[in-house]
PDB file of N, CA and C in Angstrom:
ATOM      1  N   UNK A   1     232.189  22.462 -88.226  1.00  0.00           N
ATOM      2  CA  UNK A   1     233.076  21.595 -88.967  1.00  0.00           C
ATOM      3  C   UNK A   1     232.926  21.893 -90.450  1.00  0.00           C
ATOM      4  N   UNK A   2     233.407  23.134 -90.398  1.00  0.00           N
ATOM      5  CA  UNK A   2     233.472  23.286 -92.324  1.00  0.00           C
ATOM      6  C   UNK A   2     234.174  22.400 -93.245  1.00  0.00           C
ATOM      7  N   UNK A   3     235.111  21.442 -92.808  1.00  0.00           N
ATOM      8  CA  UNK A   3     235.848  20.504 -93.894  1.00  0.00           C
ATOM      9  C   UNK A   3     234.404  19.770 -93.772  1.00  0.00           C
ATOM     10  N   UNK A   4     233.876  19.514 -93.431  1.00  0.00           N
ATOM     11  CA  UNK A   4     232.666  18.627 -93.996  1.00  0.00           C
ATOM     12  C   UNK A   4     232.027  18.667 -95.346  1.00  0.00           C
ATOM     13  N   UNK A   5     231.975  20.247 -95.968  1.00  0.00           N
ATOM     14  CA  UNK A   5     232.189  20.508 -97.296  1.00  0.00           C
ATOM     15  C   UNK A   5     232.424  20.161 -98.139  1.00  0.00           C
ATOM     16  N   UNK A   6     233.978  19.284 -98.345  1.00  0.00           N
ATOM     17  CA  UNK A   6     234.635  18.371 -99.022  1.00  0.00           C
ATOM     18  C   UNK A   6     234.600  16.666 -98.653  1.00  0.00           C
ATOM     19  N   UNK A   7     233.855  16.729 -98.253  1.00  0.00           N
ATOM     20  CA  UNK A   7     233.469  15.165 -98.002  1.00  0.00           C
ATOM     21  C   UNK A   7     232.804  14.844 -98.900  1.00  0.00           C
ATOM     22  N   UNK A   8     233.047  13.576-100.042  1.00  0.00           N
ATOM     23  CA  UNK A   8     232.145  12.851-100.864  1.00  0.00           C
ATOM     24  C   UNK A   8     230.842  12.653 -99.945  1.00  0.00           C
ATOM     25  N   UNK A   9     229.705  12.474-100.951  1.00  0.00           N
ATOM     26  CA  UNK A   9     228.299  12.360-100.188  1.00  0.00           C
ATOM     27  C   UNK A   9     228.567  10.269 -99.843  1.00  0.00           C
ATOM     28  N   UNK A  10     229.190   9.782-100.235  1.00  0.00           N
ATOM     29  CA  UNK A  10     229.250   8.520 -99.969  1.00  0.00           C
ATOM     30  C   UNK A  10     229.852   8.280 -98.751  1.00  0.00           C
ATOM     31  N   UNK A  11     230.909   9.189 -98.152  1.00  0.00           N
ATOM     32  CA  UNK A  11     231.756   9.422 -97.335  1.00  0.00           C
ATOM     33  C   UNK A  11     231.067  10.076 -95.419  1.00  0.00           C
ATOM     34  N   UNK A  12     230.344  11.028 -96.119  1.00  0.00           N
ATOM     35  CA  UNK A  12     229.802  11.888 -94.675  1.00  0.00           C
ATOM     36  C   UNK A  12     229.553  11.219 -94.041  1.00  0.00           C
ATOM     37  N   UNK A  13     227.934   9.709 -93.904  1.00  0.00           N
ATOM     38  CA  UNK A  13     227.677   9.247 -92.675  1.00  0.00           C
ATOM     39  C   UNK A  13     228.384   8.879 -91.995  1.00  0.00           C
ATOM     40  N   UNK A  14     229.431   7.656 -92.397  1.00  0.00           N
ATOM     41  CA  UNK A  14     230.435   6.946 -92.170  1.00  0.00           C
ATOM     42  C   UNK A  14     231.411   8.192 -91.144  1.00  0.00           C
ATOM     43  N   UNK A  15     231.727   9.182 -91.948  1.00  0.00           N
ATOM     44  CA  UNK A  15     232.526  10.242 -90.825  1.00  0.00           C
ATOM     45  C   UNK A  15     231.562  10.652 -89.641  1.00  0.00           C
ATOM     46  N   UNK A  16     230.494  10.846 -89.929  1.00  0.00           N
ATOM     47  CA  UNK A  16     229.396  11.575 -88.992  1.00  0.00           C
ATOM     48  C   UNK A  16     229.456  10.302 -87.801  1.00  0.00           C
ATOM     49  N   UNK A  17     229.621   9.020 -88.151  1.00  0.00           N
ATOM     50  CA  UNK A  17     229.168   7.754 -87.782  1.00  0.00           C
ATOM     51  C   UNK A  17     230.819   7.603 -86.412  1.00  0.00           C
ATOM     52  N   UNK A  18     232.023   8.343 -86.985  1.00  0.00           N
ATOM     53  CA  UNK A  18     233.230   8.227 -86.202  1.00  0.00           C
ATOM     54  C   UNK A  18     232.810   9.442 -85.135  1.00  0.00           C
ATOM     55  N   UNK A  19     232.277  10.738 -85.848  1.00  0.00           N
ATOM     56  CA  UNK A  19     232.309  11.797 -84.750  1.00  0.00           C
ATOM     57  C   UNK A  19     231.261  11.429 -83.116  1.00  0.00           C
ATOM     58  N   UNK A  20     230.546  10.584 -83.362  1.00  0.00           N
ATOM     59  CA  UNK A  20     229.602   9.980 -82.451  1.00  0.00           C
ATOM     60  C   UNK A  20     230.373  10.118 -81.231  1.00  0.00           C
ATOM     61  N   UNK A  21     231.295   9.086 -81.715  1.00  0.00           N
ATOM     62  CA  UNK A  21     232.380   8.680 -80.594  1.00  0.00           C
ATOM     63  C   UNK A  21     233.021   9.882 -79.531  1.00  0.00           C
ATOM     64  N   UNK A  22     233.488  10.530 -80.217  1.00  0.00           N
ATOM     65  CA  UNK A  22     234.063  11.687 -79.639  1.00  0.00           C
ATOM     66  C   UNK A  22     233.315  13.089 -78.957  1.00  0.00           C
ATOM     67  N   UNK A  23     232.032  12.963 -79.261  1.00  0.00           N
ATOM     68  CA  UNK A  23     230.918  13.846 -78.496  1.00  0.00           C
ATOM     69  C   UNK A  23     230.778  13.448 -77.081  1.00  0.00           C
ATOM     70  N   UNK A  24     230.553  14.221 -76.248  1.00  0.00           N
ATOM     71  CA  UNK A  24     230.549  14.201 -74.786  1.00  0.00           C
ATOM     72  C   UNK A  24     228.825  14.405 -74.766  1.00  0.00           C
ATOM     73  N   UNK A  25     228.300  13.702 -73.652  1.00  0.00           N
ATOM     74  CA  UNK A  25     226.705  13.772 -73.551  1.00  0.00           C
ATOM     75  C   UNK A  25     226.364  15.329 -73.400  1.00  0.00           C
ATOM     76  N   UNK A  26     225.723  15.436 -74.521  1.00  0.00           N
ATOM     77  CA  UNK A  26     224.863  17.029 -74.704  1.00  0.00           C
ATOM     78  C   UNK A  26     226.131  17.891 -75.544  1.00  0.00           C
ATOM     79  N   UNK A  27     226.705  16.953 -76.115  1.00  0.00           N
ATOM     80  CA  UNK A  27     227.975  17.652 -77.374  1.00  0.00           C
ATOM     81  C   UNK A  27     227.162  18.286 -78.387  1.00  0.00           C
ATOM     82  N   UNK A  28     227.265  19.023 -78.848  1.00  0.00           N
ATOM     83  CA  UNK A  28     226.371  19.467 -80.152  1.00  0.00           C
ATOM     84  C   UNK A  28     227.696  19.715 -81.541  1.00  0.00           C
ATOM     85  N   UNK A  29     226.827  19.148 -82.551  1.00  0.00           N
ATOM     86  CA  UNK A  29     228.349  19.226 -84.066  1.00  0.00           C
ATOM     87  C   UNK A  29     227.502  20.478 -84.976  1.00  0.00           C
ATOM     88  N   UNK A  30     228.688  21.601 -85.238  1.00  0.00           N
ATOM     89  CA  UNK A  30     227.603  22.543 -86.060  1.00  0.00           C
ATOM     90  C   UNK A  30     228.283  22.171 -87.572  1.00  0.00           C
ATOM     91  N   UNK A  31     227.629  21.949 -88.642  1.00  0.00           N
ATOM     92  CA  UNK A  31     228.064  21.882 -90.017  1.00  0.00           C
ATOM     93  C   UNK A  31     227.580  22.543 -91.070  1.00  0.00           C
ATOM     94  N   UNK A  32     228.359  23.389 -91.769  1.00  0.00           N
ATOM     95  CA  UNK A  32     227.851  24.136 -92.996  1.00  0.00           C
ATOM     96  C   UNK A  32     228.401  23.040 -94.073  1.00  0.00           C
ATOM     97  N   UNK A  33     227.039  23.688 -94.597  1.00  0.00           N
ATOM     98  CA  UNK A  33     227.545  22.453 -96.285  1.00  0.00           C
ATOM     99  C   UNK A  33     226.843  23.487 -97.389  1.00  0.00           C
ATOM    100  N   UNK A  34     227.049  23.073 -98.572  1.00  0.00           N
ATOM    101  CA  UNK A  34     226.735  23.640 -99.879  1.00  0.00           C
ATOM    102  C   UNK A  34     225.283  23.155-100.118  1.00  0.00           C
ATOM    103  N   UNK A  35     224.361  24.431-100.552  1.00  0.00           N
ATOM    104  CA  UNK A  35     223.232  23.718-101.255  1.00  0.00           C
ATOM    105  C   UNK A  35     223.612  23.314-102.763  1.00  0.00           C
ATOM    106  N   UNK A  36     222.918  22.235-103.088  1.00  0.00           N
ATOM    107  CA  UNK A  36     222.483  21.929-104.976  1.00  0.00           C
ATOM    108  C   UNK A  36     222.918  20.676-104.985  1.00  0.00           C
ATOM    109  N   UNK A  37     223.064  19.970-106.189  1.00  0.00           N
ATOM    110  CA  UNK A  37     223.051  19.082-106.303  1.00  0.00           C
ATOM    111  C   UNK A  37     224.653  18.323-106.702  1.00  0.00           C
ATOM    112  N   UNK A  38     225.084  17.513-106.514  1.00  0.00           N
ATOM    113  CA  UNK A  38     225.765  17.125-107.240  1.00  0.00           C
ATOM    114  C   UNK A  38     227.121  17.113-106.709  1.00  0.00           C
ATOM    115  N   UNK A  39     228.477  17.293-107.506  1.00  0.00           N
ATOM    116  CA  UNK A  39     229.488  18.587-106.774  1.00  0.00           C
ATOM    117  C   UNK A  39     230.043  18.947-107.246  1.00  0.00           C
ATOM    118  N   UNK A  40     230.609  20.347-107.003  1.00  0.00           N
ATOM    119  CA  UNK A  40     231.184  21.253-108.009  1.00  0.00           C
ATOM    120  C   UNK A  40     232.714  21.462-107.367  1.00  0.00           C
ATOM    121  N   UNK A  41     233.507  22.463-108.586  1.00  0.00           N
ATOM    122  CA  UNK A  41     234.341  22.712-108.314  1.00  0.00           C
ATOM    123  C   UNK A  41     234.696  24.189-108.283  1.00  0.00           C
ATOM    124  N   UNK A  42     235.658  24.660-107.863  1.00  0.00           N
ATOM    125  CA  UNK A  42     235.661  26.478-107.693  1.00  0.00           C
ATOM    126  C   UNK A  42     237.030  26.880-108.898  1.00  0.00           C
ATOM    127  N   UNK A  43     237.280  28.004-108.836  1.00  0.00           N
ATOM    128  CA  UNK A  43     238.159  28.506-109.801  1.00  0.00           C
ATOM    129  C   UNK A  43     239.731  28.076-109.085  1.00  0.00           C
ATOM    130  N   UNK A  44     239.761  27.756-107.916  1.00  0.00           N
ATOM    131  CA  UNK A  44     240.507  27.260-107.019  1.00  0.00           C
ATOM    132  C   UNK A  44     240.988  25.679-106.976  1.00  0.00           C
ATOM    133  N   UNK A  45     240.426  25.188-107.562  1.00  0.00           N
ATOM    134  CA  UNK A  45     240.534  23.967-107.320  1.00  0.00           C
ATOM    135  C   UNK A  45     239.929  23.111-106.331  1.00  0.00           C
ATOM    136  N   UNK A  46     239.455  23.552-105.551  1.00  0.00           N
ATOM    137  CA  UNK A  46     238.490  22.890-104.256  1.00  0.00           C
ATOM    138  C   UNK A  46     236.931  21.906-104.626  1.00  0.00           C
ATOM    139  N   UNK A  47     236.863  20.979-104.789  1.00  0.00           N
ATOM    140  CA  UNK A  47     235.748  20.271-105.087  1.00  0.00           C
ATOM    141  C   UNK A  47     234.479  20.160-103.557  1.00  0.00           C
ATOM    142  N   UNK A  48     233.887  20.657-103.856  1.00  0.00           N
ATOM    143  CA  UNK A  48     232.576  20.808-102.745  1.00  0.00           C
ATOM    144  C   UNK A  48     231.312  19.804-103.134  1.00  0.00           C
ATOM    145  N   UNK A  49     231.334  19.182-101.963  1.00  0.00           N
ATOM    146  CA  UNK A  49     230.061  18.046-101.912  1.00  0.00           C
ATOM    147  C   UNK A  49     228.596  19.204-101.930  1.00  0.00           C
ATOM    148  N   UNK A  50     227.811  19.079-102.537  1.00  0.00           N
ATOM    149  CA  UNK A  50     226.209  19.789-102.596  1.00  0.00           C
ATOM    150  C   UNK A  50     224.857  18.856-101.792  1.00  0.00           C
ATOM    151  N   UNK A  51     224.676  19.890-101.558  1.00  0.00           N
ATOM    152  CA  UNK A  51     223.111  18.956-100.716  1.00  0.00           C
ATOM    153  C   UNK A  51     222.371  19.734-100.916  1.00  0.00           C
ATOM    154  N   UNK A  52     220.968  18.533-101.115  1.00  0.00           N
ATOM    155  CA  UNK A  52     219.736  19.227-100.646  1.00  0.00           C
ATOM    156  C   UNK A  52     219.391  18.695 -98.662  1.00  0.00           C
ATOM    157  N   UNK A  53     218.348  19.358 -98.532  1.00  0.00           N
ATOM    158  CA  UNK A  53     217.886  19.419 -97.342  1.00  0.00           C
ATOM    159  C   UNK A  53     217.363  18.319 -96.909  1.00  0.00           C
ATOM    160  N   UNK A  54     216.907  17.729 -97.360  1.00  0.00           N
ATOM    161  CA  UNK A  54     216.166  16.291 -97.551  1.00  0.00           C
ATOM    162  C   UNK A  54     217.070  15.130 -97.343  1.00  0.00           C
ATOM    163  N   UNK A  55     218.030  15.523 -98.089  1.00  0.00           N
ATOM    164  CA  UNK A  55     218.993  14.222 -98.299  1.00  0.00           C
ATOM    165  C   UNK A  55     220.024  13.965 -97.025  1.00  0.00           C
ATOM    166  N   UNK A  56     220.178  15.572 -96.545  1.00  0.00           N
ATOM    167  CA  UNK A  56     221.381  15.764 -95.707  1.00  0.00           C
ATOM    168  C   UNK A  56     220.465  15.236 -94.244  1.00  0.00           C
ATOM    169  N   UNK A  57     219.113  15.148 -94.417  1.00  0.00           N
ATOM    170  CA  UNK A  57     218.599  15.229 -93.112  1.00  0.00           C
ATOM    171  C   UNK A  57     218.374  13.556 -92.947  1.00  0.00           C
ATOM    172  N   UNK A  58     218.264  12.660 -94.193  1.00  0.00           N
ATOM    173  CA  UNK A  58     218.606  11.195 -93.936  1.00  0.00           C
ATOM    174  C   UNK A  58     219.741  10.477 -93.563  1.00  0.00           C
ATOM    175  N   UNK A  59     220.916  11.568 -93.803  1.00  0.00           N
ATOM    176  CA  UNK A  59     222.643  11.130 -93.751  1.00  0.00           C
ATOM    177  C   UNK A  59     222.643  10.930 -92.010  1.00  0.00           C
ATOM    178  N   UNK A  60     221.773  12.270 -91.735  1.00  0.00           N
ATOM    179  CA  UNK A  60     221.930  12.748 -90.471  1.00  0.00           C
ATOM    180  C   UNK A  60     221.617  11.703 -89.415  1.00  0.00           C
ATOM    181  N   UNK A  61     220.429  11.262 -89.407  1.00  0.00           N
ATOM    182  CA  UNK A  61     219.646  10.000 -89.105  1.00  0.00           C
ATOM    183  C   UNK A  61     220.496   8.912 -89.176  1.00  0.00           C
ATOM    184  N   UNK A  62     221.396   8.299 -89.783  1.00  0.00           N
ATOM    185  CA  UNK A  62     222.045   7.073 -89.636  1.00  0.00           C
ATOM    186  C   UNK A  62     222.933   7.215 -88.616  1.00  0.00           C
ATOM    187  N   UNK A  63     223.604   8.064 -88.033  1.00  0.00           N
ATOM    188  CA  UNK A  63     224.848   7.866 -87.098  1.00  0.00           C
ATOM    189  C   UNK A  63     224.128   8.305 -85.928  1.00  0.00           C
ATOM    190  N   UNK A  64     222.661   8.848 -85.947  1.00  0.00           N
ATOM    191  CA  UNK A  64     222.078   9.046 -84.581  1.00  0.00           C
ATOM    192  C   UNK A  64     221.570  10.765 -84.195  1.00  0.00           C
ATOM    193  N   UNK A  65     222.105  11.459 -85.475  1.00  0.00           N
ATOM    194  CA  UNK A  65     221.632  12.931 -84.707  1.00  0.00           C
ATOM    195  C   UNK A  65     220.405  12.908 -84.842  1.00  0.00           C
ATOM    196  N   UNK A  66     220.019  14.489 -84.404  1.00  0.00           N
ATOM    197  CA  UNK A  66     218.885  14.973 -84.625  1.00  0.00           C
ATOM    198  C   UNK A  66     219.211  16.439 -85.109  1.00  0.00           C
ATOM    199  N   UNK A  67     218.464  17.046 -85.719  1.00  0.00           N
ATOM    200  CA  UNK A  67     218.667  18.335 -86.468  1.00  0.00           C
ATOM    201  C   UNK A  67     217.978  19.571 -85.017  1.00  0.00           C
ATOM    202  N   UNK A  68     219.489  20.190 -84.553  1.00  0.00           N
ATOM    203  CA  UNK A  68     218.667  21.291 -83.517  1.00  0.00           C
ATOM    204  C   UNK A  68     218.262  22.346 -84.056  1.00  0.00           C
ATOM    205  N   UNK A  69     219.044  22.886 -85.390  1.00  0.00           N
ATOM    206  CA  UNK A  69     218.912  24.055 -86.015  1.00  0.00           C
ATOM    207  C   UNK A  69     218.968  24.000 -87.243  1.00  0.00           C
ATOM    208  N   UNK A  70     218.626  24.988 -88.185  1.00  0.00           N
ATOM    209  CA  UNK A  70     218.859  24.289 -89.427  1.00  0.00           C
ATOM    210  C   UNK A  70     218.622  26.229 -90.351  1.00  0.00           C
ATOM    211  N   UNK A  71     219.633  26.729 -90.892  1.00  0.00           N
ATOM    212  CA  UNK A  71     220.126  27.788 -91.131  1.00  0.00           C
ATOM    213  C   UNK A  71     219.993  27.374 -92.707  1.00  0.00           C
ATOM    214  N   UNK A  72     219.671  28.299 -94.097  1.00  0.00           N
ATOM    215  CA  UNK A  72     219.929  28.154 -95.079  1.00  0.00           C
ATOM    216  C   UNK A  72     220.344  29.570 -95.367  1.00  0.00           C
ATOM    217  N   UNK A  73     221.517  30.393 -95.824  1.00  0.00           N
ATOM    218  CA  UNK A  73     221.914  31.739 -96.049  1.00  0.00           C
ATOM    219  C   UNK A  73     222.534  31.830 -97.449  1.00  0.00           C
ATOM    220  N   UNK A  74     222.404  32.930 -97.626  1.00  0.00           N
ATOM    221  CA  UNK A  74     223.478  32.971 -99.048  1.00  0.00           C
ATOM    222  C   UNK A  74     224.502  33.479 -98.401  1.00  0.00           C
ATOM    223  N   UNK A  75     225.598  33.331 -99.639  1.00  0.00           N
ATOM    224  CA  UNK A  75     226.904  33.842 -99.440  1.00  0.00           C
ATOM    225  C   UNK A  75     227.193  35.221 -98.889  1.00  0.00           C
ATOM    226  N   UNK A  76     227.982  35.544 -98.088  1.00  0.00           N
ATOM    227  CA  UNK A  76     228.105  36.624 -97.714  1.00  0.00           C
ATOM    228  C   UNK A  76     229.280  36.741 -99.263  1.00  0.00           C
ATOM    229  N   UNK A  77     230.049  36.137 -99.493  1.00  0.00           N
ATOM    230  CA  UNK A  77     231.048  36.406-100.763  1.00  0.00           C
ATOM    231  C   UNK A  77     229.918  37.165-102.085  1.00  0.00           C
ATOM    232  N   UNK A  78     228.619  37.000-102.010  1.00  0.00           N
ATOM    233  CA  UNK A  78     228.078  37.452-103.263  1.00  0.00           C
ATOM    234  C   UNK A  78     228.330  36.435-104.714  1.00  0.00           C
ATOM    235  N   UNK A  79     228.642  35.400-103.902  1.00  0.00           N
ATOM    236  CA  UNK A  79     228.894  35.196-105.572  1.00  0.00           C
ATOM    237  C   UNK A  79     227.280  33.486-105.727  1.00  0.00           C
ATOM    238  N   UNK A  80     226.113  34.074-104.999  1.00  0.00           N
ATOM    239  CA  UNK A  80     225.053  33.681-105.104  1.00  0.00           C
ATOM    240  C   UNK A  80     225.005  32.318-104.808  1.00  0.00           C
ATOM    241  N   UNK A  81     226.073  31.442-104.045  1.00  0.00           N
ATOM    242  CA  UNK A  81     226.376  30.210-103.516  1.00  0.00           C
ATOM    243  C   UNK A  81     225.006  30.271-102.290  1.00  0.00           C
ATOM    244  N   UNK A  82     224.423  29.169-101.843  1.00  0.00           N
ATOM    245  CA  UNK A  82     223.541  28.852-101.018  1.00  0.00           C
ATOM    246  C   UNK A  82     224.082  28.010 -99.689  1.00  0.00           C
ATOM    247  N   UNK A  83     224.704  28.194 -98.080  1.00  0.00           N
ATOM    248  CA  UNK A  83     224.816  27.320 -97.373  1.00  0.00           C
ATOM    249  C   UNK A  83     224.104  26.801 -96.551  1.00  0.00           C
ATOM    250  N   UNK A  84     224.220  25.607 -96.412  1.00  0.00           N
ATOM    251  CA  UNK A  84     223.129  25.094 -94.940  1.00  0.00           C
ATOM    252  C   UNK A  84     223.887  25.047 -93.710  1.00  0.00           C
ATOM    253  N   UNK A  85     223.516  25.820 -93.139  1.00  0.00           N
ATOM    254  CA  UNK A  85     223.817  25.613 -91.190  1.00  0.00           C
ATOM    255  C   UNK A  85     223.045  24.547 -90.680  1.00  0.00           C
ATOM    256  N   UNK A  86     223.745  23.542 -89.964  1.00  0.00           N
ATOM    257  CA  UNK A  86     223.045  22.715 -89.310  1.00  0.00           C
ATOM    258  C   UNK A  86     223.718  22.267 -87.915  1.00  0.00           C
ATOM    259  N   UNK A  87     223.176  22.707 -86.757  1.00  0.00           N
ATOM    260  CA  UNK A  87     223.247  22.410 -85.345  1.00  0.00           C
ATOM    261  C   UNK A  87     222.697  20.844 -85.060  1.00  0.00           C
ATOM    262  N   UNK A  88     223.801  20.159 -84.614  1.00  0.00           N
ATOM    263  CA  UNK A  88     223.430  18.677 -84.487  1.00  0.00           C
ATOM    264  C   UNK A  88     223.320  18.301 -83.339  1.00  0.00           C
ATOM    265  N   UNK A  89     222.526  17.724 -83.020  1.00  0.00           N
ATOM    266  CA  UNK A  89     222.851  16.924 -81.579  1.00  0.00           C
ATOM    267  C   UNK A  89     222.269  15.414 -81.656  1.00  0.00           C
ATOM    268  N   UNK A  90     223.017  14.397 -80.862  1.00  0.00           N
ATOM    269  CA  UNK A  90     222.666  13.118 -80.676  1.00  0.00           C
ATOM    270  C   UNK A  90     221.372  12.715 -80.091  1.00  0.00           C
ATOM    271  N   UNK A  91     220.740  11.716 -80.683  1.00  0.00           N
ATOM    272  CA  UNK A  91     219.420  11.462 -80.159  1.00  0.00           C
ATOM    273  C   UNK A  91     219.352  10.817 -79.262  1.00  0.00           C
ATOM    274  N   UNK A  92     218.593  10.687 -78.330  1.00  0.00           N
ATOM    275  CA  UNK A  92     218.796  10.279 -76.808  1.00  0.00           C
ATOM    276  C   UNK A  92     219.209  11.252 -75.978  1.00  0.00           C
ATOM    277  N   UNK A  93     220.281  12.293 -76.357  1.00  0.00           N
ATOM    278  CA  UNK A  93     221.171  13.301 -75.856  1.00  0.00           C
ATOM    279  C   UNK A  93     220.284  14.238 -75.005  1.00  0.00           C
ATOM    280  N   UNK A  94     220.266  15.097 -73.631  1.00  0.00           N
ATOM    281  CA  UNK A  94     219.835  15.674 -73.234  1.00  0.00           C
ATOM    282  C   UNK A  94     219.799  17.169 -74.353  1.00  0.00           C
TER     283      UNK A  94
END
């Protein structure tokens, strides 16, 4: 779910909190997001929500996941951007 990207950080649990619903037992949600802080914008116009690891892993915790995987890569674009991969699954969930 790459539009997750553009989700205000005030915004994600609350969405994370709707996707619950729609997971089938042993559903897994994969999400890339931006590392750093804050949020930026591109030469494009696109405003991107930033995370650290820490923070994204408390968001995570309120609607019930658990972190299955957890990927940090740079850009394949080169232009020295940092993403987090994160494999989700529901807790309780087989």
């Amino acid at each position: 779910m790459g539009a997750f990207v553009h989700v205000p950080h005030g915004e994600l649990r609350a969405l994370l909190t709707r996707c619950t619903a729609a997971l089938k037992p042993g559903g897994l949600v994969l999400i890339t997001l931006k590392e750093g802080e804050g949020q930026a914008t591109d030469a494009k116009g696109r405003t991107f929500s930033l995370w650290q690891d820490e923070a994204l892993r408390a968001v995570f915790a309120g609607p019930g996941f658990r972190v299955l995987d957890f990927h940090r890569n740079e850009s394949r674009l080169g232009t020295g951007e940092v993403w987090l991969g994160c494999v989700l699954g529901r807790e309780g969930a087989p």
